[in-house]
Protein backbone atom coordinates (compact mmCIF):
# COMPACT_ATOMS: atom_id res chain seq x y z
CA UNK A 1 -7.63 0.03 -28.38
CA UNK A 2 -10.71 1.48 -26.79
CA UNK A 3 -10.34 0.89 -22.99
CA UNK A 4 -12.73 2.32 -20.11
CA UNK A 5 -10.99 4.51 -17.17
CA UNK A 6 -11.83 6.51 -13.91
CA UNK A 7 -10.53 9.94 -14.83
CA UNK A 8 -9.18 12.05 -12.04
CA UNK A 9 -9.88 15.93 -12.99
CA UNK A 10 -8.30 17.60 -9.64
CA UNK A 11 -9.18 17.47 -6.01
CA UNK A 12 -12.34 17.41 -5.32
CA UNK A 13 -14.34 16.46 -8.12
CA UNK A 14 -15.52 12.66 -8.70
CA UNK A 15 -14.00 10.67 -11.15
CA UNK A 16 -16.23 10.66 -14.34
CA UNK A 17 -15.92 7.11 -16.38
CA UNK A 18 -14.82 7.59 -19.77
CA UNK A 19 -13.73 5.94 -22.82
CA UNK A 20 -9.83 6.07 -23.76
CA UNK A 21 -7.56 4.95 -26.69
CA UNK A 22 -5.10 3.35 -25.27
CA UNK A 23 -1.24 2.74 -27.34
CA UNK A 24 0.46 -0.04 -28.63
CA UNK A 25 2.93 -1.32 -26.39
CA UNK A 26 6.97 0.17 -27.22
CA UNK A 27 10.04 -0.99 -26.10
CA UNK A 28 10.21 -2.61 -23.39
CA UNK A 29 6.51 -2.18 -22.46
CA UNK A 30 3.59 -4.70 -21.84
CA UNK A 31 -0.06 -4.56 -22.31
CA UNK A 32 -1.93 -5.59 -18.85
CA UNK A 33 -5.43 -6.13 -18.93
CA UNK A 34 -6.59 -5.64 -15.11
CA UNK A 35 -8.73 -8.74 -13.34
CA UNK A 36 -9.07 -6.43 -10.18
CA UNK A 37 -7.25 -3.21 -8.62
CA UNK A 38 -7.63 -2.06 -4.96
CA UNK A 39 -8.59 1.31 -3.41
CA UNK A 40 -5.73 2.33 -1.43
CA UNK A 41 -5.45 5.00 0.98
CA UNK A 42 -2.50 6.72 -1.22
CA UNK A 43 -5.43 7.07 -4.15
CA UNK A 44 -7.57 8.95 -2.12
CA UNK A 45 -4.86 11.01 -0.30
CA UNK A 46 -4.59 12.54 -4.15
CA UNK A 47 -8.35 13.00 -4.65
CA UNK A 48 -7.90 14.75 -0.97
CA UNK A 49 -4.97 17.00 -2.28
CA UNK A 50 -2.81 15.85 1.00
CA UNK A 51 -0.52 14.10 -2.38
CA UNK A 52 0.48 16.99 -4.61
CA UNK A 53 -0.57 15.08 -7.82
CA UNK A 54 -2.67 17.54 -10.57
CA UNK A 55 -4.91 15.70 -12.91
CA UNK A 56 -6.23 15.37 -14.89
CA UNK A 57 -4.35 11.36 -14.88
CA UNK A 58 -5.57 7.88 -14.38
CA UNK A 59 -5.21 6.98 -10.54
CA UNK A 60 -4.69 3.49 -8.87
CA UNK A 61 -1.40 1.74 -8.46
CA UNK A 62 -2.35 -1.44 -6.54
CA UNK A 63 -3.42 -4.01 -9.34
CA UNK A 64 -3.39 -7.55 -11.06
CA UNK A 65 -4.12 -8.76 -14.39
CA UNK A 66 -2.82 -10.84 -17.43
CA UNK A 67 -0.47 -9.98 -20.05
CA UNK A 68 -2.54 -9.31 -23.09
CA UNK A 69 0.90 -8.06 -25.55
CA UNK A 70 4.33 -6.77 -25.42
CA UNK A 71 6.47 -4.77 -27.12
CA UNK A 72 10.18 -5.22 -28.86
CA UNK A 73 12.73 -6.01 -26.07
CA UNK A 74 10.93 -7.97 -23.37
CA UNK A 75 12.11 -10.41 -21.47
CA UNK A 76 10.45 -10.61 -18.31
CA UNK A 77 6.94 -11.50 -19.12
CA UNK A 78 5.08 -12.99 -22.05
CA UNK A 79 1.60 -13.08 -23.24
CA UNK A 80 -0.91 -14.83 -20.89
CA UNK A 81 1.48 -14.50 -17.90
CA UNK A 82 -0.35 -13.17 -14.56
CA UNK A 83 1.32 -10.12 -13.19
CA UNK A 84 0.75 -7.58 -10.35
CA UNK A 85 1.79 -4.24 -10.87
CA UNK A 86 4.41 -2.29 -8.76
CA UNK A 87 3.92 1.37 -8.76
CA UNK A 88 7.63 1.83 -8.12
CA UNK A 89 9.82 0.49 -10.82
CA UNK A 90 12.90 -2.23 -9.84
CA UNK A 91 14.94 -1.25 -12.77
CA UNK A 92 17.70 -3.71 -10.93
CA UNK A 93 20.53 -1.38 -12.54
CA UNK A 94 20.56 1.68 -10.62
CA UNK A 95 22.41 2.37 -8.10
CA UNK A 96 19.92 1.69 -5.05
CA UNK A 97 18.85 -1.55 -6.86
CA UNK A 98 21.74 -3.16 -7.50
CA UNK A 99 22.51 -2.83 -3.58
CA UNK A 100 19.38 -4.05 -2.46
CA UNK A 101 16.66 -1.18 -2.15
CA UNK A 102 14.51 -1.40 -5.38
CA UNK A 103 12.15 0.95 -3.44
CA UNK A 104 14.36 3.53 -4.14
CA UNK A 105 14.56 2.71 -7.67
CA UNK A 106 15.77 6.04 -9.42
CA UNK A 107 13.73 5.73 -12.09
CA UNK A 108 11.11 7.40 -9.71
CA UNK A 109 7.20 7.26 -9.84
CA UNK A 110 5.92 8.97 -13.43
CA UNK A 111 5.90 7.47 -16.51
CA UNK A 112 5.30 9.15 -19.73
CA UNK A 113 1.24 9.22 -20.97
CA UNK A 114 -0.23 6.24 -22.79
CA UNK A 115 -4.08 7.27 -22.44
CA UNK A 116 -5.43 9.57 -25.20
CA UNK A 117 -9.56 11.28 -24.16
CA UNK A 118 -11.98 12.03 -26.78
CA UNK A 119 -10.90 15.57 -27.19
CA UNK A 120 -7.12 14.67 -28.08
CA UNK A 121 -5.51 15.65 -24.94
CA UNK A 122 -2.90 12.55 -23.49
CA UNK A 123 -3.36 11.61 -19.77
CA UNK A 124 -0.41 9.71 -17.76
CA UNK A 125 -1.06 6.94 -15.04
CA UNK A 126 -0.45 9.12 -11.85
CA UNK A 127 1.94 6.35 -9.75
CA UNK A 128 4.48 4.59 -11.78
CA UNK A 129 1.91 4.46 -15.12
CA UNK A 130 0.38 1.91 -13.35
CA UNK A 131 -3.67 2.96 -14.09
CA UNK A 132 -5.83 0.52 -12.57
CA UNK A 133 -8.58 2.39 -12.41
CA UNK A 134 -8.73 1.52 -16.26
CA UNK A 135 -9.19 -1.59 -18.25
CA UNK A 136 -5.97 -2.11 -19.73
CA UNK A 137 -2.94 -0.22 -19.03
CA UNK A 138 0.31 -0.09 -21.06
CA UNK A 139 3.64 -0.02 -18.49
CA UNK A 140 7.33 -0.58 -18.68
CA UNK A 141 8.25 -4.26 -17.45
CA UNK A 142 10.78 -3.22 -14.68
CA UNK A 143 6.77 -2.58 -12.98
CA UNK A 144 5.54 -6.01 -13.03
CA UNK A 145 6.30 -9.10 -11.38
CA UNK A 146 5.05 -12.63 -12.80
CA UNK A 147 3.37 -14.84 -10.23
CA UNK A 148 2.13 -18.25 -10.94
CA UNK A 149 -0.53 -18.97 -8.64
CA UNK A 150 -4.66 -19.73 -8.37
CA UNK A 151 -5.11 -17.09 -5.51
CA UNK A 152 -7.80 -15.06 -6.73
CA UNK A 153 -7.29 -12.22 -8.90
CA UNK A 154 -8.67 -10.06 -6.32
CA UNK A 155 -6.66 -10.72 -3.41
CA UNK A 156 -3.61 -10.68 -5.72
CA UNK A 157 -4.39 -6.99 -5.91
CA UNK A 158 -3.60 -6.20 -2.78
CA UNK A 159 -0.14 -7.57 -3.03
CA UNK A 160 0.55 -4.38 -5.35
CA UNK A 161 0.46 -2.05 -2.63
CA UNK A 162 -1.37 -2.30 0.74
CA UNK A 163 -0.34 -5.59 1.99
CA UNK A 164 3.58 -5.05 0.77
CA UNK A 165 3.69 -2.07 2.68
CA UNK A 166 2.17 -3.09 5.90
CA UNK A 167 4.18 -6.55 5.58
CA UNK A 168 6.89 -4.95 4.19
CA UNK A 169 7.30 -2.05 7.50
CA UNK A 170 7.47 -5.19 9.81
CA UNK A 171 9.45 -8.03 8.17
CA UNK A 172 11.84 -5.43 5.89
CA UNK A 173 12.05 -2.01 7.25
CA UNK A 174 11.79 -3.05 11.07
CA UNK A 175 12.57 -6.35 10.63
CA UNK A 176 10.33 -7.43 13.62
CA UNK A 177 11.69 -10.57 15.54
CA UNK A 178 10.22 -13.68 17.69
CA UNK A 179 8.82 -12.45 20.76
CA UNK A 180 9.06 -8.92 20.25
CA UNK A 181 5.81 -6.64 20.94
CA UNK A 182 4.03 -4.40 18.72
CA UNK A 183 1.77 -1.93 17.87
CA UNK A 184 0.04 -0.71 15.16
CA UNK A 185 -1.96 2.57 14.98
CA UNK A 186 -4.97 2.62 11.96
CA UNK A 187 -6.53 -0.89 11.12
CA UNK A 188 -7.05 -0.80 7.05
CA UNK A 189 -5.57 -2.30 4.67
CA UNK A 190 -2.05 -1.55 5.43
CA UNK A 191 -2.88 -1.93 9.04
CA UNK A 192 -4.05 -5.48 9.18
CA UNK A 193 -1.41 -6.37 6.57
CA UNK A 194 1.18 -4.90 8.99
CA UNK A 195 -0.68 -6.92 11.79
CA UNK A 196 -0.63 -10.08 10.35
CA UNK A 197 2.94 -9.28 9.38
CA UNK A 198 3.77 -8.84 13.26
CA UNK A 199 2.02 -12.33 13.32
CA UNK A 200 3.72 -14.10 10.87
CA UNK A 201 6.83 -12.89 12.38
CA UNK A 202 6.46 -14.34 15.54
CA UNK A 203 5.74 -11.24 18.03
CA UNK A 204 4.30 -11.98 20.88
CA UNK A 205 2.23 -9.10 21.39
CA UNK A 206 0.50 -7.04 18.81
CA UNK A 207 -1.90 -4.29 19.91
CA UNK A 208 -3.98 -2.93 17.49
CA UNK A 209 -5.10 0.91 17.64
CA UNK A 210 -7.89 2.75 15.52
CA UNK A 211 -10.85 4.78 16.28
CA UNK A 212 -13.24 2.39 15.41
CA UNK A 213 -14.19 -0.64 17.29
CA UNK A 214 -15.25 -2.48 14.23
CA UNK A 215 -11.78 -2.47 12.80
CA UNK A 216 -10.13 -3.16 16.10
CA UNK A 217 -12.18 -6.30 15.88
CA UNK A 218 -11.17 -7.38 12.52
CA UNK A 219 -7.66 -6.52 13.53
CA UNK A 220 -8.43 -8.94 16.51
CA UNK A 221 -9.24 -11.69 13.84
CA UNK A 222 -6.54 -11.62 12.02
CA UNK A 223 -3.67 -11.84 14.71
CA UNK A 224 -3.65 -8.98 17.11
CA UNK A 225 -3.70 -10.17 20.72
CA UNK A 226 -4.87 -6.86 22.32
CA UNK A 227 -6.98 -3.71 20.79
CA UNK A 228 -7.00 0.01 22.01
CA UNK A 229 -10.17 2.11 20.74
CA UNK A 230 -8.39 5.62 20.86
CA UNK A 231 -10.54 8.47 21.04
CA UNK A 232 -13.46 9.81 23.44
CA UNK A 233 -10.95 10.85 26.22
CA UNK A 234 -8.74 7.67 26.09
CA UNK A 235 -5.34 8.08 25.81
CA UNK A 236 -3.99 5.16 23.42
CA UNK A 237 -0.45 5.95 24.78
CA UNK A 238 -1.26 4.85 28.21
CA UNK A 239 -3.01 2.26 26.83
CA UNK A 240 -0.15 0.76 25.19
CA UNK A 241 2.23 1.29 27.95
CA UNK A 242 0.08 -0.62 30.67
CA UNK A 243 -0.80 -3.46 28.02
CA UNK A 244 3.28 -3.48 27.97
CA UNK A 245 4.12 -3.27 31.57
CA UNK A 246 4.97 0.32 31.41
CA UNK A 247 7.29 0.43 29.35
CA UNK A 248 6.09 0.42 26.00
CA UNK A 249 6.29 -2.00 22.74
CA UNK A 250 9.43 -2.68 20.71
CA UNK A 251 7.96 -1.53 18.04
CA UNK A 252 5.11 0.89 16.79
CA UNK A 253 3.91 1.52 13.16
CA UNK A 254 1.80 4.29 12.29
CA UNK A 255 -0.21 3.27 9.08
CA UNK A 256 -2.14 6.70 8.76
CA UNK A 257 0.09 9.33 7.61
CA UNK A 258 -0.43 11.91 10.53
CA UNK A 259 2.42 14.08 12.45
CA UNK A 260 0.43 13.71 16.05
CA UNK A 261 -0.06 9.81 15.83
CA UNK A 262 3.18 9.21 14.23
CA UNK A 263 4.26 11.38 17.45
CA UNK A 264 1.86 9.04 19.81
CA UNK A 265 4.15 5.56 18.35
CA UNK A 266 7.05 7.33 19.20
CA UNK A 267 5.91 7.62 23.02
CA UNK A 268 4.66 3.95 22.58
CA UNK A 269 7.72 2.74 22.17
CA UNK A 270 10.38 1.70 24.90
CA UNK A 271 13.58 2.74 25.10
CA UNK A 272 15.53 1.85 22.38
CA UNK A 273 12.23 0.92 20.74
CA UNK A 274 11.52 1.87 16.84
CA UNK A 275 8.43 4.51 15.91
CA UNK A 276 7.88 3.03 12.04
CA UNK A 277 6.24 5.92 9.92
CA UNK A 278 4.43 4.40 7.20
CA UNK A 279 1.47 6.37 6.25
CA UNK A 280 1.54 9.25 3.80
CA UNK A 281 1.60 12.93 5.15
CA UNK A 282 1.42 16.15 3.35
CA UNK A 283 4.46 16.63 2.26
CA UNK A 284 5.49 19.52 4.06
CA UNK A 285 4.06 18.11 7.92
CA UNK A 286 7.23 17.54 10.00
CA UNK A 287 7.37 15.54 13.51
CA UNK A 288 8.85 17.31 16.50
CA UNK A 289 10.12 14.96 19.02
CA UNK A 290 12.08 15.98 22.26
CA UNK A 291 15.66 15.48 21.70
CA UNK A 292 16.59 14.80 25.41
CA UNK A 293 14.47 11.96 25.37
CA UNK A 294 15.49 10.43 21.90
CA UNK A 295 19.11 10.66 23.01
CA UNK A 296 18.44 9.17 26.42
CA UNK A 297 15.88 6.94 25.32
CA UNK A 298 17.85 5.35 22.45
CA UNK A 299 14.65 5.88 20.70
CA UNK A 300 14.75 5.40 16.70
CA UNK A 301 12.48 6.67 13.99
CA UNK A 302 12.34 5.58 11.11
CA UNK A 303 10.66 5.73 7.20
CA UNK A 304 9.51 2.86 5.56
CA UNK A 305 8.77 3.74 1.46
CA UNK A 306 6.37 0.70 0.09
CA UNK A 307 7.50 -1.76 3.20
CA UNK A 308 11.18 -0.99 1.86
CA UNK A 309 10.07 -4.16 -0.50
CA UNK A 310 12.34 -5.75 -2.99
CA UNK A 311 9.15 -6.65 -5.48
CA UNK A 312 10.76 -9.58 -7.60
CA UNK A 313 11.81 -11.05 -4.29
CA UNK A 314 8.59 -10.09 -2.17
CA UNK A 315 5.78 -10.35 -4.22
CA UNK A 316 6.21 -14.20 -4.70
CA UNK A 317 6.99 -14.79 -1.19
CA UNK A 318 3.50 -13.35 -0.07
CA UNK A 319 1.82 -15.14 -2.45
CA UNK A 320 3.41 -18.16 -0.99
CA UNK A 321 2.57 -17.13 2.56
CA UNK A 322 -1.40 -16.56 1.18
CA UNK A 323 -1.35 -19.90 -0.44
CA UNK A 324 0.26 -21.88 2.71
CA UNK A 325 -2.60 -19.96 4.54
CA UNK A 326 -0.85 -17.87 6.75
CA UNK A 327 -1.20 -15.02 5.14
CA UNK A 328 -5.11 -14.24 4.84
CA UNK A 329 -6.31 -11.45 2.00
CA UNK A 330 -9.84 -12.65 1.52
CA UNK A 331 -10.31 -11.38 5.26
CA UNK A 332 -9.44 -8.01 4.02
CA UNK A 333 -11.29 -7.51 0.90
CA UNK A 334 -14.38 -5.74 2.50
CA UNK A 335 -16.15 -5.51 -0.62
CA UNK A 336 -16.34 -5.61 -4.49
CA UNK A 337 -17.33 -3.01 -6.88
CA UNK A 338 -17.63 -2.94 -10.77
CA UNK A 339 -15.30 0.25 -11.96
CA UNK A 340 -18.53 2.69 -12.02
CA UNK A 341 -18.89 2.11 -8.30
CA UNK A 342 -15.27 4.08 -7.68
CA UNK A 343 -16.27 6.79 -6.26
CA UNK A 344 -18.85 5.24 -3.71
CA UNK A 345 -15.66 2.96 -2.77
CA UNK A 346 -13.39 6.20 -1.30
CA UNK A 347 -16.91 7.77 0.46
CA UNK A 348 -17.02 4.23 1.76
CA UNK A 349 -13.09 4.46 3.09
CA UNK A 350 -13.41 7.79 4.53
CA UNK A 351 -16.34 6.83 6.19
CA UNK A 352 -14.03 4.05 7.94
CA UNK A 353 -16.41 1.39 6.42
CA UNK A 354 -13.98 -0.87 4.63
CA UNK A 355 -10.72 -2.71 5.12
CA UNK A 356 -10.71 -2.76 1.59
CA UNK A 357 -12.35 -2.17 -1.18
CA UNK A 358 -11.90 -4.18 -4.61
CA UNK A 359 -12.50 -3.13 -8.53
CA UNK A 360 -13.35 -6.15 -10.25
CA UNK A 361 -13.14 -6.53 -14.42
């Protein structure tokens, strides 16, 4: 079938839109035909080159749609069933599944090419197959989960990466608890999603932390209790510490994928507080931290790989927590774009304009 896709060529260059054939569904495969996919941070962190990813390839890995066919073998999902996409597979046979940690599914992040250009050559969905910067994608069924719900198809996109992973570093990874204090340093769309998962949970106080005041006030709206505008000589550190008595939070989460503010929630935090690293870094940045004061400290620091979600379990559960209301995605989705609009939509996020920025079909 003829499908239309963003095509990334290598960093740097736009993505042109182009017509692909797209296969038939195989074993164990499903045809999803995308109502809406999200432009997460991870997406342009290829485009950037900061992700080691060569194109050319489909990107985006945080999507929704409806099960248009499926191939021989599936038992899952079945035509007309509303899924969102995981860009990590939950096999739930391997060894880290079947003890709990799907995110560390070894079936790993590429899948084999299902896209075919005009001039022959096959192209692969970049994260897990997933594609949803095009149409229709064909992927496995261990990377979809089945909700049943009227949430709109574009806040269901989220769920599929940004708001998993910022919920998912609070309520899985750090496992935040009633009364506890936290903060959170870069306020998109993992950033209020961690936020409002700090909320949810019950902490007491949440400071918010970005560079821009406009996100420190939508970060306000949606459940932080204090906001720190770091930059222009002010030390967000200090900030935190006097918001916190001195001491520091229980826990920080650094949403933006850089060494030296990774290294500023680790001196947020009290001792025996948590730094949470959560954001994507090149992959060969490291963190130095002084050893005297981990040790003495009790300080921890700690990963957390797609808000160390179980997807069949989580995904459901935060579409529960959207439809009971406590959970608000419409808040986040800064704006809507048709698929030609793509690139404007990542000058737009590294321009610190969005929360986040929706591809509607």
């Amino acid at each position: 079938m003829k499908v239309n896709g963003a095509v990334f060529l290598g960093q740097g260059s736009e993505m042109p839109i182009e017509e692909l054939e797209l296969g038939e569904p195989g074993v164990g495969e499903v045809l999803v035909r995308y109502g809406a996919s999200g432009l997460c941070h991870s997406d342009l962190s290829v485009l950037n080159g900061t992700l080691p990813i060569p194109g050319p390839s489909i990107l985006g890995h945080e999507g929704a749609g409806t099960v248009e066919a499926v191939g021989s073998g599936v038992e899952k999902v079945k035509v007309g069933d509303t899924v969102v996409v995981s860009f990590i597979p939950a096999c739930g046979r391997c060894w880290h599944c079947v003890r709990g940690e799907s995110q560390l599914c070894d079936v790993g992040f590429f899948a084999p090419p299902k896209f075919t250009r005009a001039d022959g050559a096959m192209l692969a969905g970049a994260l897990g197959g997933c594609a949803t910067f095009a149409e229709c994608t064909v992927i496995h069924e261990r990377s979809v989960v089945k909700v049943e719900t009227d949430v709109p198809v574009e806040q269901l996109a989220l769920i599929g990466c940004g708001v998993t992973t910022g919920m998912g570093a609070v309520m899985n990874t750090a496992r935040v608890e009633p009364g506890s204090t936290v903060a959170v340093i870069g306020c998109g769309g993992v950033g209020t999603a961690a936020i409002q998962g700090a909320r949810i949970a019950g902490a007491s106080i949440i400071i918010a932390v970005d560079t821009l005041q406009s996100k420190v006030d939508m970060a306000m709206k949606l459940g932080a209790t204090h906001g720190v505008v770091a930059g222009e000589g002010r030390d967000p550190v200090a900030a935190v510490k006097e918001l916190t008595g001195g001491r520091g939070v229980d826990y920080a989460f650094e949403v933006i994928g850089h060494a030296a503010t990774l290294l500023q929630a680790y001196g947020m935090v009290r001792r025996r507080g948590t730094a949470v690293a959560v954001g994507v870094p090149k992959f060969d940045a490291t963190l130095e931290v002084p050893i005297g004061d981990l040790i003495f400290g009790e300080k921890t620091v700690i990963g957390s790989l797609y808000g160390s979600a179980q997807v069949m379990r989580d995904f459901p559960r935060l579409v529960r927590l959207v439809e009971s209301g406590q959970l608000d995605l419409d808040a986040m989705v800064s704006s809507t774009l048709s698929l030609g609009q793509v690139n404007d939509g990542f000058r737009a996020m590294e321009a610190g304009e969005v929360i986040r920025s929706v591809i509607t079909y």
